[in-house]
Protein backbone atom coordinates (compact mmCIF):
# COMPACT_ATOMS: atom_id res chain seq x y z
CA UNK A 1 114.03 82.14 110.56
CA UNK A 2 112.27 82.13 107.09
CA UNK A 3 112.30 85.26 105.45
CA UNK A 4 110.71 85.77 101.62
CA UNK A 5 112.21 89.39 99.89
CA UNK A 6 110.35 90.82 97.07
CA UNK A 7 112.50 92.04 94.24
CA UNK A 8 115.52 91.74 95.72
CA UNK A 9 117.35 93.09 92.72
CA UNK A 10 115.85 96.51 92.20
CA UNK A 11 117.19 98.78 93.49
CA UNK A 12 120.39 97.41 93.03
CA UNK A 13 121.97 98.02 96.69
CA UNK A 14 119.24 96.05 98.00
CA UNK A 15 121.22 93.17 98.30
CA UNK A 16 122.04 94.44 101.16
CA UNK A 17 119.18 93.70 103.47
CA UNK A 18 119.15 90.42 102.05
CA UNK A 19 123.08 89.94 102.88
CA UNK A 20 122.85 90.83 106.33
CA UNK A 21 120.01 88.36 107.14
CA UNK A 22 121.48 85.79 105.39
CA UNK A 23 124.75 86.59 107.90
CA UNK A 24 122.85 86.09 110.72
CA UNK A 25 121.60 82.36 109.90
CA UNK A 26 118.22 83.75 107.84
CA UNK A 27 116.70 81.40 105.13
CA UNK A 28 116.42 84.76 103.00
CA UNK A 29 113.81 83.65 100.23
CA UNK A 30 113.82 86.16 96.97
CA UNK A 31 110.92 86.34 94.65
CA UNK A 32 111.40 88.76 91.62
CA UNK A 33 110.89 89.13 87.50
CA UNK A 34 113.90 89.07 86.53
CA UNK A 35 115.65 85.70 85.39
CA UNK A 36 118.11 84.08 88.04
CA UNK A 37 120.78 84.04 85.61
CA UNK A 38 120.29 87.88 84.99
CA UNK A 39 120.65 88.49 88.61
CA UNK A 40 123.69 90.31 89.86
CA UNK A 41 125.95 88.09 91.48
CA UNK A 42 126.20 90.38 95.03
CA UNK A 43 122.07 89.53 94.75
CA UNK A 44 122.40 85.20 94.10
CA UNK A 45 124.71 85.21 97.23
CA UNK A 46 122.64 87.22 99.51
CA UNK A 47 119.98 84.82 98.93
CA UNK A 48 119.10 80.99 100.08
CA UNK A 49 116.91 80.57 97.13
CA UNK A 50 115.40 82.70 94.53
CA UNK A 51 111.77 81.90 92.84
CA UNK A 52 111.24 83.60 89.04
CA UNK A 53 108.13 85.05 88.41
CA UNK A 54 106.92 86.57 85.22
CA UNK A 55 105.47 89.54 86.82
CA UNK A 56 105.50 90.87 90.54
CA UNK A 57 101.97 92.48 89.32
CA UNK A 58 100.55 88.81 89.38
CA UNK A 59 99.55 88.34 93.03
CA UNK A 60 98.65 84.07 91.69
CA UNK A 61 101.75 84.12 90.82
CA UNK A 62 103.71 85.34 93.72
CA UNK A 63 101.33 83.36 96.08
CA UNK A 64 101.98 80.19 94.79
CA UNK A 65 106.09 80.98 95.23
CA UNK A 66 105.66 81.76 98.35
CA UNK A 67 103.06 78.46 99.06
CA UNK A 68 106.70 77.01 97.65
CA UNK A 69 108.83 78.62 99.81
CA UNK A 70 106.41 77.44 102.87
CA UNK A 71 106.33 73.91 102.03
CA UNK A 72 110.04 73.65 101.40
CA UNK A 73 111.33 75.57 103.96
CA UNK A 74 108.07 75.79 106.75
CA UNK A 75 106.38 78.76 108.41
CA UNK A 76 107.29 82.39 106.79
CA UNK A 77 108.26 84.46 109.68
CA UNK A 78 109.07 87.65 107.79
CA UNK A 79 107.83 88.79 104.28
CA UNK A 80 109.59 92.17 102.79
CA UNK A 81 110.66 94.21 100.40
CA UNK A 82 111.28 98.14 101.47
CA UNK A 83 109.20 99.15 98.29
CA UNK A 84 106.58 101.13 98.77
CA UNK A 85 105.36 99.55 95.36
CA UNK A 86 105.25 96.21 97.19
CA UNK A 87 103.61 97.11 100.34
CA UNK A 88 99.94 96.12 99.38
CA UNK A 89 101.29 93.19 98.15
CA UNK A 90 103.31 92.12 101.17
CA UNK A 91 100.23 92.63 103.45
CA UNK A 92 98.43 90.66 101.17
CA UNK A 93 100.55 87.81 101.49
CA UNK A 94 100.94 88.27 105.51
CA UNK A 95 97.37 87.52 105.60
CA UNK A 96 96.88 84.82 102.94
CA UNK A 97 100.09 82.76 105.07
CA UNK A 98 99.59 84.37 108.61
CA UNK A 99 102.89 86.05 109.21
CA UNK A 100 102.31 88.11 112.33
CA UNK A 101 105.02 90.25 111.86
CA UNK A 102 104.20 93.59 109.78
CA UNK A 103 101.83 95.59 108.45
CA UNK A 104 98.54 94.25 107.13
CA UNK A 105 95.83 95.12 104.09
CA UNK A 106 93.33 97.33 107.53
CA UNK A 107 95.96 98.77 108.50
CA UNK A 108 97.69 100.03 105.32
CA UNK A 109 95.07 103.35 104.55
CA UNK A 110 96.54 104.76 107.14
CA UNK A 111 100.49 104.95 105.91
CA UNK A 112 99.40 104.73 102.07
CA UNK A 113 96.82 107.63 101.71
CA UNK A 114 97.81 111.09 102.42
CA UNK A 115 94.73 112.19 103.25
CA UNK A 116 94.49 109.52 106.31
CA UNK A 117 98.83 110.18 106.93
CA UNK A 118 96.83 113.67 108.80
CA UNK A 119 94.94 111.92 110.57
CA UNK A 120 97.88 110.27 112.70
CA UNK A 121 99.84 113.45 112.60
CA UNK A 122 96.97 115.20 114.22
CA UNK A 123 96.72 112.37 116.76
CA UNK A 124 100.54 113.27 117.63
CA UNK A 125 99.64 117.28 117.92
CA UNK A 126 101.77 117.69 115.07
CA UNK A 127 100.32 120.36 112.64
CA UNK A 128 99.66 119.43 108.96
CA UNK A 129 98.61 121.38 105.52
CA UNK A 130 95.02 121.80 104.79
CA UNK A 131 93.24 119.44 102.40
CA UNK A 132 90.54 118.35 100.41
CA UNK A 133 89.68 114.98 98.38
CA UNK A 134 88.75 116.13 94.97
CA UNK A 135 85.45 114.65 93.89
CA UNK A 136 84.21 117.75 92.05
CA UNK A 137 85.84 120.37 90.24
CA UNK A 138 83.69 123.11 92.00
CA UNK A 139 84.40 121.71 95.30
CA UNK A 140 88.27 121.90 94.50
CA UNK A 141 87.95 125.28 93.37
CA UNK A 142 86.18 126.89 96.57
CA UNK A 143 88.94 125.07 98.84
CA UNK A 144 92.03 126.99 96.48
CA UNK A 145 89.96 130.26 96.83
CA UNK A 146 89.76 129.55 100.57
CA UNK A 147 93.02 128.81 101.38
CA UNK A 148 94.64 130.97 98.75
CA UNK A 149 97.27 130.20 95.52
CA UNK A 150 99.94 128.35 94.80
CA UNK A 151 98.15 125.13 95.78
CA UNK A 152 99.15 121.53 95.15
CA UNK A 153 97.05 118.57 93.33
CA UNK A 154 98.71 114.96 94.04
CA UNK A 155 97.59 111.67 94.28
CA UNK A 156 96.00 110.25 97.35
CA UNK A 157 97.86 106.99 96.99
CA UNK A 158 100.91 108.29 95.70
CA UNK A 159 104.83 107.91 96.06
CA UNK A 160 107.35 110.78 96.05
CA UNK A 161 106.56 113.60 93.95
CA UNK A 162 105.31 112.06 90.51
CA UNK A 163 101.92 113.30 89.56
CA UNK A 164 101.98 116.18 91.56
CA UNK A 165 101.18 119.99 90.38
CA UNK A 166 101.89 122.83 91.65
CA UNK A 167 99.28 125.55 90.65
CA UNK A 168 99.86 129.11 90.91
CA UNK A 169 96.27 130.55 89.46
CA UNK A 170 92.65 129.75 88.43
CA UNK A 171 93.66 128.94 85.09
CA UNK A 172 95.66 126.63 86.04
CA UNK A 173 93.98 124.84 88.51
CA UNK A 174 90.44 124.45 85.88
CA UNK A 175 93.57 122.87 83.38
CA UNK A 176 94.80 120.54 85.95
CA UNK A 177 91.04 119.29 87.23
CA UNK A 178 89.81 118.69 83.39
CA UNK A 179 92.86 116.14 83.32
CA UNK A 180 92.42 114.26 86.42
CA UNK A 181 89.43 112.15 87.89
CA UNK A 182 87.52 113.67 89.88
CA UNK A 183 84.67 111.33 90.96
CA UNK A 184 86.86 108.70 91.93
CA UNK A 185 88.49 110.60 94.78
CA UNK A 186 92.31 109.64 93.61
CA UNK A 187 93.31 113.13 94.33
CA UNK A 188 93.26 115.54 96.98
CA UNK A 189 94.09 119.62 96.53
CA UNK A 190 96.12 120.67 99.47
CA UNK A 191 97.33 124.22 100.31
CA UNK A 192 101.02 125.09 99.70
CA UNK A 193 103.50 125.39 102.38
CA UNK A 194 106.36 127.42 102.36
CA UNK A 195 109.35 125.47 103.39
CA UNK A 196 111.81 122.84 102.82
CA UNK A 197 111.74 119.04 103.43
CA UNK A 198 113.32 117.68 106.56
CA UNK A 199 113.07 114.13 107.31
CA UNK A 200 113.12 111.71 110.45
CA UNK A 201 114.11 108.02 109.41
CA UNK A 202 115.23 105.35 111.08
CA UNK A 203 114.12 101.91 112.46
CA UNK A 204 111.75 100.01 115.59
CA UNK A 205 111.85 96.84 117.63
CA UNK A 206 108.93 95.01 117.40
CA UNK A 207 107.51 97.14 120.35
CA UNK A 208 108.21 100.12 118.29
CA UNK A 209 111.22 101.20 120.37
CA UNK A 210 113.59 103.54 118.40
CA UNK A 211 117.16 101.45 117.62
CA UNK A 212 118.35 104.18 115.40
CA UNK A 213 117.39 107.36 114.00
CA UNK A 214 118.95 110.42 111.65
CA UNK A 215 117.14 112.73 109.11
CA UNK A 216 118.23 114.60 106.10
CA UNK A 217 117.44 118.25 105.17
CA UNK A 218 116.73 118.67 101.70
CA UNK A 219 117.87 121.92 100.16
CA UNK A 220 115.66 121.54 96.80
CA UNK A 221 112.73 119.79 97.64
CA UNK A 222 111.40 116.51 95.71
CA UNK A 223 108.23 118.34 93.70
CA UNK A 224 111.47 121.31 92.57
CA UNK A 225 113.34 118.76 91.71
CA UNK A 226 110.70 117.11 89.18
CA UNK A 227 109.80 120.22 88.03
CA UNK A 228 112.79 122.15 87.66
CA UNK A 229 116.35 120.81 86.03
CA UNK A 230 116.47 117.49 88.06
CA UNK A 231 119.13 118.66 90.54
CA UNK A 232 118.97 117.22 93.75
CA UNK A 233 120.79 118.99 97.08
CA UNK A 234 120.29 116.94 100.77
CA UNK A 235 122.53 116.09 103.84
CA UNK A 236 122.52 113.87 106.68
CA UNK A 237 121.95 115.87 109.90
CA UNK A 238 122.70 115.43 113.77
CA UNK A 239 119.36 114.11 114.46
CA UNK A 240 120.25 114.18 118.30
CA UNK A 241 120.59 117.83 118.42
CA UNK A 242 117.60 118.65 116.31
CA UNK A 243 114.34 120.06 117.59
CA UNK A 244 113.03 117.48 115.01
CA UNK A 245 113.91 114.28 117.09
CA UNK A 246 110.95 115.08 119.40
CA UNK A 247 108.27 115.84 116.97
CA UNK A 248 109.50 112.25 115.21
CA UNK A 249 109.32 110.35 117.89
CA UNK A 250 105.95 111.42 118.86
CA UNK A 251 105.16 110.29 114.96
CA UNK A 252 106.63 106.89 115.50
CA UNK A 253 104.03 106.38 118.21
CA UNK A 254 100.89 107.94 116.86
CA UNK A 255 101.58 105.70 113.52
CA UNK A 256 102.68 102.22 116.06
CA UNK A 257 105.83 101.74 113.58
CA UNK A 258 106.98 98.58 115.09
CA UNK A 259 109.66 96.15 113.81
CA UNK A 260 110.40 98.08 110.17
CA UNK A 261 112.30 100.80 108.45
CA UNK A 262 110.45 104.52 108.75
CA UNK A 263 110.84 107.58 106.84
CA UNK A 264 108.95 110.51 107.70
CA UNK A 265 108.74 114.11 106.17
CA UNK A 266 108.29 117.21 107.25
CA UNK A 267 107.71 120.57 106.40
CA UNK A 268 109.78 123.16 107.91
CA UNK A 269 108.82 126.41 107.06
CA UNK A 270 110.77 129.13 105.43
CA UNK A 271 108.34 132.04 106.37
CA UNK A 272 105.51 132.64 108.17
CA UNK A 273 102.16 131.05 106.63
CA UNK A 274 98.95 132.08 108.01
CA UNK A 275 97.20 129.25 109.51
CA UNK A 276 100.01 126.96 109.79
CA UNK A 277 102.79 128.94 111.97
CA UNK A 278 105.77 130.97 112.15
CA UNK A 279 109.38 130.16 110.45
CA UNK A 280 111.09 127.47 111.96
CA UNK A 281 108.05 125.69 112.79
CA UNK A 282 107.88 121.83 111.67
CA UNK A 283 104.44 120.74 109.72
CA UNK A 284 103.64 117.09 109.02
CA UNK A 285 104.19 115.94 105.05
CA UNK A 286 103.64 112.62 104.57
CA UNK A 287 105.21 109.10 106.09
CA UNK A 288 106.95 105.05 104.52
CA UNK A 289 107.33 102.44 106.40
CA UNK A 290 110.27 101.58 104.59
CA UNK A 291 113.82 102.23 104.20
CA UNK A 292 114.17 106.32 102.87
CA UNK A 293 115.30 105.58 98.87
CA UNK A 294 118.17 106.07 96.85
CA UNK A 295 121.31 106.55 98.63
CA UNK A 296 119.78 107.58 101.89
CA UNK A 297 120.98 104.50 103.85
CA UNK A 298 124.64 104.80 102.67
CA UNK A 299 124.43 108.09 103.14
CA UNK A 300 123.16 106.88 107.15
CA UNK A 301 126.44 104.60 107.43
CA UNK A 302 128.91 107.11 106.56
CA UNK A 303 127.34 110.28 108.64
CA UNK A 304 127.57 107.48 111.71
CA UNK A 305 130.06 105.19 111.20
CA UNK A 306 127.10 102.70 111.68
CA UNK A 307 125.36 99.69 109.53
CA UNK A 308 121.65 100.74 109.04
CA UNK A 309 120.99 97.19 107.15
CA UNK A 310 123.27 95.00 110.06
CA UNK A 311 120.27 97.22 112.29
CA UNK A 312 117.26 96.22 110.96
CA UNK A 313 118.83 92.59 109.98
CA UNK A 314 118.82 92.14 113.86
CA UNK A 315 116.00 93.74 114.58
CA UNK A 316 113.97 91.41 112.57
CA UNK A 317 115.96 88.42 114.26
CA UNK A 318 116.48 89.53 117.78
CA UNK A 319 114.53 92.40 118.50
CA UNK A 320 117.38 94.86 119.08
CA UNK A 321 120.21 96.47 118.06
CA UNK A 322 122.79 94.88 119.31
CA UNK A 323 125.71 95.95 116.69
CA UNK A 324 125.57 100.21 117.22
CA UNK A 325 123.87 100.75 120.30
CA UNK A 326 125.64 103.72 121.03
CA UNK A 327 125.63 105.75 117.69
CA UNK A 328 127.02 109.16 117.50
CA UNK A 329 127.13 111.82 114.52
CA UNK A 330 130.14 112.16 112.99
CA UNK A 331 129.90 113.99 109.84
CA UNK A 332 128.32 115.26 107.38
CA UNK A 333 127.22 113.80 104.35
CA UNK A 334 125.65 115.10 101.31
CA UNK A 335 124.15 114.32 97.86
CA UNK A 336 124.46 116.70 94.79
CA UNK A 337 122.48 115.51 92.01
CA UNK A 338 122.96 116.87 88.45
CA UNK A 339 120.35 117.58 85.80
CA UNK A 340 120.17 115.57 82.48
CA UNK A 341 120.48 118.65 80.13
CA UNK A 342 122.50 121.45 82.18
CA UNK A 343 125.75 122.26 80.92
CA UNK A 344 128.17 122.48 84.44
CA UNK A 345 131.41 124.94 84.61
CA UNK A 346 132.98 121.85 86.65
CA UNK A 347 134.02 118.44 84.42
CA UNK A 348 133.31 115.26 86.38
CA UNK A 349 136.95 114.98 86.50
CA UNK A 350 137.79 118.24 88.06
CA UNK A 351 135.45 116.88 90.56
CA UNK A 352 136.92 114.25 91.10
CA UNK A 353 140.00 115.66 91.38
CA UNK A 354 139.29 118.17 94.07
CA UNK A 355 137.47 116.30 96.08
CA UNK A 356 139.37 112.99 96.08
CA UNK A 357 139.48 112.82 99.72
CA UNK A 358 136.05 113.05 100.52
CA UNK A 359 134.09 111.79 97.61
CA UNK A 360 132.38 109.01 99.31
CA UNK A 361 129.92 107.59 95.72
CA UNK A 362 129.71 108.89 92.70
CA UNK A 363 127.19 107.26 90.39
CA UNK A 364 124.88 107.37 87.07
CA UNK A 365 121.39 106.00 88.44
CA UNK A 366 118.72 103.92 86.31
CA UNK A 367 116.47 107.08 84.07
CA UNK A 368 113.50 105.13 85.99
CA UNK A 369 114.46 106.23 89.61
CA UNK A 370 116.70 109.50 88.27
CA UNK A 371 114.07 112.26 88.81
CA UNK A 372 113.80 112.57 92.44
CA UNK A 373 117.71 111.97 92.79
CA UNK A 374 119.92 113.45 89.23
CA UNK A 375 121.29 112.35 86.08
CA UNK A 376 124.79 111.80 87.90
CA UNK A 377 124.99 111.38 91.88
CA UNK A 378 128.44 112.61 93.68
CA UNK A 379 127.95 111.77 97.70
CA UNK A 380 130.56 113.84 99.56
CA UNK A 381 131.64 113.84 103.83
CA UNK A 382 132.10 117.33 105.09
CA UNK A 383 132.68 118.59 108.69
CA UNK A 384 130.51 121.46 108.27
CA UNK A 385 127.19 123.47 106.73
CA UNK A 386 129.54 126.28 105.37
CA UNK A 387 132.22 123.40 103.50
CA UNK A 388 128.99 121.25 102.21
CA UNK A 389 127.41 124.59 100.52
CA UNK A 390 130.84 125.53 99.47
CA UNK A 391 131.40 121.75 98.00
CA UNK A 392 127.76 122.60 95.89
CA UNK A 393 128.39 125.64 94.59
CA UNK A 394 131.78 124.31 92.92
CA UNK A 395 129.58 120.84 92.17
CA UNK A 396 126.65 122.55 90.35
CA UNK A 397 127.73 125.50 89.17
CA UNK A 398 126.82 126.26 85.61
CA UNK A 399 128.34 127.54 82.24
């Protein structure tokens, strides 16, 4: 099996999906920008062969590597890259060198743009916020006075929480439209909901069967944690004894997630909202078809005692899992992100020091990815919700 990687490199524990195809007999083919000889060496030996281009951006460019790859090592069966940066790109190339497997460029509107993510939620009978594409100013502003302030502005084609505005009054809003575009429908105006972020993620055979599935609850959610100090609070929960496996699996089907990573959000609601529901309820965010980012996986592995890439390495190459079919929570395990410029009570090394046993990562992440997930990561197993909110309290406590 012949299967090309895009950027293979960044993020660094990407390697990993390569690795584990490679491991099962996979002609794993990497294309990237940065220079072979710059590549980290856990990256040159997870790969067959590796293809420099100047720029990922240059679709000629990574075309004619992969025209390479095909005439040196025959049909493509698989082309990847668990970026959502990459994903028009990939489809691109599924099309231009007919790789049936994965998503292509008709199908992509629907799990790129949030305004068409509703569409399939609604098909599932899963509630979602209210929204409008901005393509006046006066249009945007009847919709907040309908639905009421805060409201959010974000991009329509967007990833994570970058660009997005949270906007409390008319003021506000009238200084947030005269900056963004308008006529070119780029942005939609939604109405805020009340609530936290809980995620369903996991992975399908190629009939969109569920191998493996978990979620995380997010304590600060991702626009907070832009907007606020850059902390960052989320565990791994027992996905099989949350109301929230249901609703997810009825999103798997309604968005035919077949044969890939998925990570969906969720609202669930801290209070009751008028219009959407009552607290407790679950409302529809948004939804990748890739692997959930940052740490997430690892964070997958150790809450299971499982190998989320070994998974989805097999389920490209046989269909199945056949490593961890019977998967079972075992702990819990949670990331506490630290801002950039907050002074802590609590050295790193006192952290260290108290938590020897159970610190599971600690790590300094690239400034380019550090927003949604701290200036310095510690990942920590705990047996219980009580010990995890005791470990953040002594973890982000300040002066």
């Amino acid at each position: 099996m012949n299967v090309i990687f895009l950027s293979p490199n960044f993020p660094l524990h990407f390697y990993n999906f390569c690795n584990r195809l490679k491991a099962l007999g996979c002609n794993v083919l990497g294309i990237g920008d940065c220079p072979y000889e710059n590549l980290n060496n856990n990256v040159k030996s997870s790969l067959t062969e590796y293809y420099y281009v100047s720029s990922l951006e240059d679709y000629d460019q990574v075309m004619r590597a992969t025209a390479f790859f095909t005439f040196k090592y025959g049909k493509i069966n698989h082309i990847e890259s668990q970026n959502e940066y990459w994903l028009q790109t990939q489809s691109r190339l599924r099309e231009d060198f007919n790789v049936e497997n994965g998503i292509r460029t008709a199908e992509l509107e629907k799990v790129k743009l949030k305004s068409q993510m509703k569409k399939s939620y609604a098909k599932a009978g899963i509630k979602t916020a209210r929204c409008l594409l901005i393509d006046t100013q006066g249009k945007a502003i009847k919709f907040a006075k309908a639905v009421g302030f805060p409201v959010i502005i974000k991009p329509d084609n967007g990833v994570g929480a970058s660009n997005t505005y949270k906007i409390n009054d008319l003021s506000e809003l009238n200084n947030v439209l005269n900056k963004i575009d308008c006529q070119n429908k780029v942005n939609i105006i939604e109405e805020f909901v009340p609530g936290h972020v809980e995620t369903f993620d996991g992975i399908t055979d190629k009939e969109g069967n569920i191998l493996f599935c978990t979620g995380q609850v997010m304590k600060i959610t991702p626009l907070a944690m832009l907007s606020g100090n850059g902390e960052n609070i989320s565990f791994t929960t027992n996905m099989q004894k949350s109301d929230l496996l249901e609703i997810g699996t009825k999103a798997v089907k309604a968005f035919n997630v077949k044969q890939t990573f998925f990570h969906f959000e969720f609202f669930r609601l801290d209070q009751y909202k008028e219009g959407l529901g009552k607290k407790g309820e679950i409302i529809g965010l948004e939804v990748n078809m890739r692997a959930p980012g940052g740490y997430i996986p690892d964070k997958m592995n150790y809450a299971y005692d499982v190998d989320v890439y070994q998974i989805w390495a097999e389920s490209l190459v046989f269909g199945e899992n056949r490593s961890f079919k019977n998967y079972n929570f075992k702990r819990y395990v949670t990331h506490y992100g630290r801002g950039a410029n907050v002074s802590y009570r609590n050295s790193a090394e006192e952290i260290r020091k108290k938590f020897f046993d159970r610190l599971l990562i600690e790590n300094i992440p690239p400034k380019s990815i550090s927003g949604g997930m701290g200036a310095q990561v510690f990942i920590l197993k705990s047996q219980s919700i009580k010990e995890l909110e005791q470990d953040g309290d002594f973890i982000l406590a300040k002066k």
